[in-house]
N, C-alpha and C. Protein backbone atom coordinates (compact mmCIF):
# COMPACT_ATOMS: atom_id res chain seq x y z
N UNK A 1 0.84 -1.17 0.00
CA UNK A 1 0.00 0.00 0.00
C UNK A 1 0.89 1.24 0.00
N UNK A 2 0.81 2.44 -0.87
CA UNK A 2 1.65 3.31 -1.02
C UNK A 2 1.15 4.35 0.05
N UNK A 3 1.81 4.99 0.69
CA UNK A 3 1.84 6.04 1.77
C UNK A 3 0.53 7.11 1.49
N UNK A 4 0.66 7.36 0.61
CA UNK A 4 -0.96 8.54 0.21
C UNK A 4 -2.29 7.44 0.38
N UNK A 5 -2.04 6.15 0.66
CA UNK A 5 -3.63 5.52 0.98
C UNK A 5 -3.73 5.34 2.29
N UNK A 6 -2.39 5.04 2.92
CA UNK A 6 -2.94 5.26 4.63
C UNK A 6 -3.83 6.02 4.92
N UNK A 7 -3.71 7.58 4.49
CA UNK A 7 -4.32 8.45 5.06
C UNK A 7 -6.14 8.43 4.77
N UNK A 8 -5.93 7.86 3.47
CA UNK A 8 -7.09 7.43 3.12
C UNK A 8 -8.00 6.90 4.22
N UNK A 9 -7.35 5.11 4.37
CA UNK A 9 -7.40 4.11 5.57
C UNK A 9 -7.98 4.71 6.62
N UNK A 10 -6.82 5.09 7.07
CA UNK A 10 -6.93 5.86 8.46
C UNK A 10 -8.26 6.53 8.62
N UNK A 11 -8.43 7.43 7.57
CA UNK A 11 -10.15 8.60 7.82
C UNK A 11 -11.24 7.82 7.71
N UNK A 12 -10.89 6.80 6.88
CA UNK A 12 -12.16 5.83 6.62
C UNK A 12 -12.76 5.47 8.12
N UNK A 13 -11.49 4.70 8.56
CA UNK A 13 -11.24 3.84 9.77
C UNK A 13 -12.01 4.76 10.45
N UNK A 14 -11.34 5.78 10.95
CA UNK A 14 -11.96 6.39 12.08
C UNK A 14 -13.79 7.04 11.87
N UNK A 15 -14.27 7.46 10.64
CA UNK A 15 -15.19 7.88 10.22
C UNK A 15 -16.24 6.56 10.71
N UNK A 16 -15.76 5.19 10.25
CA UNK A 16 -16.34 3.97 10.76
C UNK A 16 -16.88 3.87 11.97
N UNK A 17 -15.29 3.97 12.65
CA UNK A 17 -15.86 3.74 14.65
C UNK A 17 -16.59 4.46 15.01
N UNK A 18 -16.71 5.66 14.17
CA UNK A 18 -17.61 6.72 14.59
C UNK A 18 -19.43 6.94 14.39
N UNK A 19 -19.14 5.75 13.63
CA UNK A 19 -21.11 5.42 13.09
C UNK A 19 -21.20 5.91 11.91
N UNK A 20 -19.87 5.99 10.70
CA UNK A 20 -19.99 7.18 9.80
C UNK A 20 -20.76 5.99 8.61
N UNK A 21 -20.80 6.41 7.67
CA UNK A 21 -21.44 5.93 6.53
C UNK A 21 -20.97 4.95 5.62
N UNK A 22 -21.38 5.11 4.19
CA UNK A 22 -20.32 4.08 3.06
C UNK A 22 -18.68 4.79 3.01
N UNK A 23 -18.09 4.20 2.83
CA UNK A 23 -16.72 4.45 2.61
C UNK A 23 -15.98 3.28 1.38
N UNK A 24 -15.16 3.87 0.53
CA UNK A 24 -14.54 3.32 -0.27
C UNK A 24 -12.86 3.34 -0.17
N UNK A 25 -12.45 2.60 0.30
CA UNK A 25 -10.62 3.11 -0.17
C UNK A 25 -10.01 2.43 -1.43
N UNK A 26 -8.74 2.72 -1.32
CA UNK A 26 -8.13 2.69 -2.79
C UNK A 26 -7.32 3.91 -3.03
N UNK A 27 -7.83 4.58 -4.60
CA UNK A 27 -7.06 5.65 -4.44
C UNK A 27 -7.24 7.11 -3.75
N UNK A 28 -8.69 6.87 -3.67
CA UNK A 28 -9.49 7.50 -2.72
C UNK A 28 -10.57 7.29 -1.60
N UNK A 29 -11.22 8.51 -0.93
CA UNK A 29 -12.22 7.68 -0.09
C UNK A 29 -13.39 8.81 -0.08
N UNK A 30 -14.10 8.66 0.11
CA UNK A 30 -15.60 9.60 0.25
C UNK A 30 -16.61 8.78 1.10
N UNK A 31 -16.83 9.55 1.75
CA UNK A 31 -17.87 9.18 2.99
C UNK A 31 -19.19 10.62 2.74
N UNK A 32 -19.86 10.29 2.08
CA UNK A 32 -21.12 11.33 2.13
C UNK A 32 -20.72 12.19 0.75
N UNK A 33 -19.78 12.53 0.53
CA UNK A 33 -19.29 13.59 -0.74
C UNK A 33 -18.79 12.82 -1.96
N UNK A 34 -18.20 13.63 -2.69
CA UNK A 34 -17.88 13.27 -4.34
C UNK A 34 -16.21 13.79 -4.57
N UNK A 35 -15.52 12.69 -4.63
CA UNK A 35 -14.01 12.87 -5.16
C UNK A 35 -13.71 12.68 -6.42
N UNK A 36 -12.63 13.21 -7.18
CA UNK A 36 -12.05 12.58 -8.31
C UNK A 36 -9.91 12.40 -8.15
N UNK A 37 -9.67 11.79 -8.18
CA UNK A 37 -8.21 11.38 -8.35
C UNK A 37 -8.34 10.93 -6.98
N UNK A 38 -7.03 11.35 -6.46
CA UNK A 38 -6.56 10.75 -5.04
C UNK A 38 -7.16 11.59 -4.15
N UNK A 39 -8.28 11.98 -4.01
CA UNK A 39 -8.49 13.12 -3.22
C UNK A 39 -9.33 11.91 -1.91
N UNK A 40 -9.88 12.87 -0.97
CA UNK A 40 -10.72 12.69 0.62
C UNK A 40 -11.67 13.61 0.71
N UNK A 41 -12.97 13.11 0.71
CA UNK A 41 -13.85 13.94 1.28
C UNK A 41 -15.21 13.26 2.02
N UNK A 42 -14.90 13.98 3.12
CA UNK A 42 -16.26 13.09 4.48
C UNK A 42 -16.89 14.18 4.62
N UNK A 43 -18.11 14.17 4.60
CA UNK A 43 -19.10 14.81 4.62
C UNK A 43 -20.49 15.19 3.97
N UNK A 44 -21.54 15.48 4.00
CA UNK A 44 -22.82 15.64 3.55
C UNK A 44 -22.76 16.54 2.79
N UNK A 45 -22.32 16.52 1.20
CA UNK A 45 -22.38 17.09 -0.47
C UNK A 45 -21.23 17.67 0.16
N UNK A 46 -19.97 17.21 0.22
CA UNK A 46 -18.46 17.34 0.23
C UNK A 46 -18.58 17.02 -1.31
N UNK A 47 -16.74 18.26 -1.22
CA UNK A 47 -16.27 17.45 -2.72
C UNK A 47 -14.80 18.13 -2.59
N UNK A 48 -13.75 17.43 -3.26
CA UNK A 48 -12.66 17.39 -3.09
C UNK A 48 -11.84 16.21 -4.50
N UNK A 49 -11.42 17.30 -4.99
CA UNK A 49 -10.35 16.79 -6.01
C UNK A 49 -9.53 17.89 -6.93
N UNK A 50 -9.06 17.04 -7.52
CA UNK A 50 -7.84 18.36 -8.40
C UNK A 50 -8.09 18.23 -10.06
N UNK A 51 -8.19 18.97 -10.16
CA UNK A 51 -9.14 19.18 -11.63
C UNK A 51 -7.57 19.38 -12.49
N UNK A 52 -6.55 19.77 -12.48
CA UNK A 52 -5.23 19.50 -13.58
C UNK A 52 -4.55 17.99 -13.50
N UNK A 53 -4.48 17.75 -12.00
CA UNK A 53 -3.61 16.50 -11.86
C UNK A 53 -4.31 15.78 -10.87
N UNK A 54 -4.55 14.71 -11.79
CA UNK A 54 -5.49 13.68 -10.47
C UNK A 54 -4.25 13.19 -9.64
N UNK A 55 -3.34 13.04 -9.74
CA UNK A 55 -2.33 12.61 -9.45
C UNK A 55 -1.94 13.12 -8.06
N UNK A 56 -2.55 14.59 -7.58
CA UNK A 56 -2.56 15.38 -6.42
C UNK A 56 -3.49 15.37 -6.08
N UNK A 57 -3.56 15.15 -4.49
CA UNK A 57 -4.53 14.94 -3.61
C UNK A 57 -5.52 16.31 -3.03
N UNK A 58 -6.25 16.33 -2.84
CA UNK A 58 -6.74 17.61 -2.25
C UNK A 58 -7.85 16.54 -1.17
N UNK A 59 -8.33 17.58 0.45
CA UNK A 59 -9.17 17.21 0.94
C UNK A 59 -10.55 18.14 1.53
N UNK A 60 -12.00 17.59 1.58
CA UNK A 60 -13.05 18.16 2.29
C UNK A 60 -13.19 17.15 2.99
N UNK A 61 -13.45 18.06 4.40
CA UNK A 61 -14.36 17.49 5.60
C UNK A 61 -15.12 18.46 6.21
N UNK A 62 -16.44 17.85 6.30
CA UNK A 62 -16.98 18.76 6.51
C UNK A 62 -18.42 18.98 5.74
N UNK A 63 -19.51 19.10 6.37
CA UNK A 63 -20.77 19.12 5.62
C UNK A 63 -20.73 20.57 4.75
N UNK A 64 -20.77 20.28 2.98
CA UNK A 64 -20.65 21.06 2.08
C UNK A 64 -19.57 21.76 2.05
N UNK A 65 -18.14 20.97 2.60
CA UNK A 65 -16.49 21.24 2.07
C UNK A 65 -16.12 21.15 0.71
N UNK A 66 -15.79 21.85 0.37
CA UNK A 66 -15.28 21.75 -1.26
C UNK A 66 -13.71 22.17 -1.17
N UNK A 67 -12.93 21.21 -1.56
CA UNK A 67 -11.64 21.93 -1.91
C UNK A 67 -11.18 21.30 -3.20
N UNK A 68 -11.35 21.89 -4.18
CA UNK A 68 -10.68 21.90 -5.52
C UNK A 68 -9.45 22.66 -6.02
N UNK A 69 -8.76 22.62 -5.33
CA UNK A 69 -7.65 23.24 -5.99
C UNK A 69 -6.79 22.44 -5.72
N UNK A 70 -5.46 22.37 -6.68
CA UNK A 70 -5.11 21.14 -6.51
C UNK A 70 -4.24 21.33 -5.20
N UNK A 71 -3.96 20.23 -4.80
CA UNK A 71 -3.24 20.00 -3.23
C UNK A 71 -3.94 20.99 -2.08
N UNK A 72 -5.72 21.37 -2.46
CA UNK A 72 -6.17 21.94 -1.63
C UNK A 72 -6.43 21.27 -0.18
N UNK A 73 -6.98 22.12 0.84
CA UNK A 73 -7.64 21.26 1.90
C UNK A 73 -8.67 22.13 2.41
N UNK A 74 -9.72 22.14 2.99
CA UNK A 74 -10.83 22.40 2.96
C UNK A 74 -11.31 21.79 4.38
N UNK A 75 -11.57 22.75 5.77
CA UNK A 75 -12.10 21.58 7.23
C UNK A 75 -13.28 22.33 7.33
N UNK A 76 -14.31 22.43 7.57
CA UNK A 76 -15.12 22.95 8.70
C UNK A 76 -16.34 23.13 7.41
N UNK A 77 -17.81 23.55 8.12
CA UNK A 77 -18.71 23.69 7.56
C UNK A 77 -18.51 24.68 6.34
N UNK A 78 -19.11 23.91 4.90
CA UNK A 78 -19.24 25.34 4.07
C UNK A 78 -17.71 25.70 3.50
N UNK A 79 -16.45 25.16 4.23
CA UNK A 79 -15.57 25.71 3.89
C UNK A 79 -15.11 25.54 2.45
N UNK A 80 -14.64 26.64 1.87
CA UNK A 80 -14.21 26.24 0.27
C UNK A 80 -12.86 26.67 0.31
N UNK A 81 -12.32 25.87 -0.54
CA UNK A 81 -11.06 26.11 -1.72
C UNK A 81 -11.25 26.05 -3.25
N UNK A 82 -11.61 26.83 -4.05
CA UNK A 82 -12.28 26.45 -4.99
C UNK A 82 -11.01 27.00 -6.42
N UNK A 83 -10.52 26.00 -7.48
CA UNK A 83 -9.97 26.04 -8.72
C UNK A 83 -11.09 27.06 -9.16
N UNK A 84 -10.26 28.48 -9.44
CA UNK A 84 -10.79 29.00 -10.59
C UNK A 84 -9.97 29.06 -11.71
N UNK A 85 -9.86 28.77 -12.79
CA UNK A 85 -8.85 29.09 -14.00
C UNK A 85 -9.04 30.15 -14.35
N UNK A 86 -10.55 31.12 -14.24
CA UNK A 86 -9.88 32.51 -14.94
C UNK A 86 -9.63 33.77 -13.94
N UNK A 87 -9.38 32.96 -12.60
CA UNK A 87 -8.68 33.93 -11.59
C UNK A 87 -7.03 34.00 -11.91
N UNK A 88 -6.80 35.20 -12.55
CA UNK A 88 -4.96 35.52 -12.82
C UNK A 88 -4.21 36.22 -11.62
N UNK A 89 -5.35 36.37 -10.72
CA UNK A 89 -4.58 36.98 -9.67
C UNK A 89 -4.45 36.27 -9.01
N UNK A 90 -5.11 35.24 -8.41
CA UNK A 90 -5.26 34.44 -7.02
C UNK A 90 -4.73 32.82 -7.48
N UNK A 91 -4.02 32.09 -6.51
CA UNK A 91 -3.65 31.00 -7.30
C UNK A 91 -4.38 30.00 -5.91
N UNK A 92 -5.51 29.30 -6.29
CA UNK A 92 -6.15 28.42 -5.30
C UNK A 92 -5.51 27.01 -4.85
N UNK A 93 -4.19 26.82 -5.50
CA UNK A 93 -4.05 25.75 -5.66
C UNK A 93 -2.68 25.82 -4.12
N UNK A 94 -2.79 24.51 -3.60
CA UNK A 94 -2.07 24.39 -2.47
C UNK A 94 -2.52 25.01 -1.05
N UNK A 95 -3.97 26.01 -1.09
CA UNK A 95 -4.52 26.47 -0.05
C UNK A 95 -5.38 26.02 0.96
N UNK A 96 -5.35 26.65 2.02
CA UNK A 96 -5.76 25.65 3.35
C UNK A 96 -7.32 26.63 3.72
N UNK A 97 -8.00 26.19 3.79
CA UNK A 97 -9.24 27.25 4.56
C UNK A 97 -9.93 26.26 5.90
N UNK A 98 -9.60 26.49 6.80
CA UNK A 98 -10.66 26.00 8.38
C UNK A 98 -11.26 26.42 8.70
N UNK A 99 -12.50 26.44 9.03
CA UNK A 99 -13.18 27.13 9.74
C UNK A 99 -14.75 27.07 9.37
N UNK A 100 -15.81 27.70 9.82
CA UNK A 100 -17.23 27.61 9.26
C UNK A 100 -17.23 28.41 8.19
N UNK A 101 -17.79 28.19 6.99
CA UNK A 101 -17.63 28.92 5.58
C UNK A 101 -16.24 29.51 5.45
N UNK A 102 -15.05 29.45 5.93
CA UNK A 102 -13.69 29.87 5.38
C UNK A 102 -14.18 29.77 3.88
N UNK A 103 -13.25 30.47 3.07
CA UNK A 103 -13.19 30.61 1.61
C UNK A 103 -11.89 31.27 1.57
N UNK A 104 -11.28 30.35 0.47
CA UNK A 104 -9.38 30.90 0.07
C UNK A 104 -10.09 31.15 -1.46
């Protein structure tokens, strides 16, 4: 098992003991939300992935977490990281937002 699925494992795992829902591992895991590549997202209409390189992980937790940017992360209610491509000023990618509705 390569080191980027532990973490996978691990959230599943604990989301489990916790009474949490379906869970899938592999290259990813989603518990309540919608991933694409290697991404993580637990939560009720979570979503979390990297729209250039599936190959980079991004994560939501969190009921309606979105972190799309690539190598984003995304904790708390509402919180976003969101890929825009025709933002030239702001680069979303690699950003952290915590908190209730945070937005990077």
């Amino acid at each position: 098992m390569k080191k980027r699925n532990y973490t996978a494992v691990t959230l599943a795992a604990l989301v489990l003991l916790a009474g949490g829902g379906v869970t899938q591992a592999g290259t990813y895991t989603v518990v309540g939300g919608q991933v694409t590549g290697n991404s993580i997202a637990i939560g009720k209409s979570s979503e979390a992935s990297s729209p250039k390189d599936a190959s980079v992980s991004s994560v939501a937790v969190g009921k309606e977490a979105n972190a799309t940017g690539e190598g984003s992360i995304a904790i708390g209610d509402s919180a976003q990281v969101k890929h825009d491509p025709t933002n030239t000023k702001e680069n979303q990618d690699g950003a952290i937002a915590i908190g209730y509705k945070a937005v990077v």
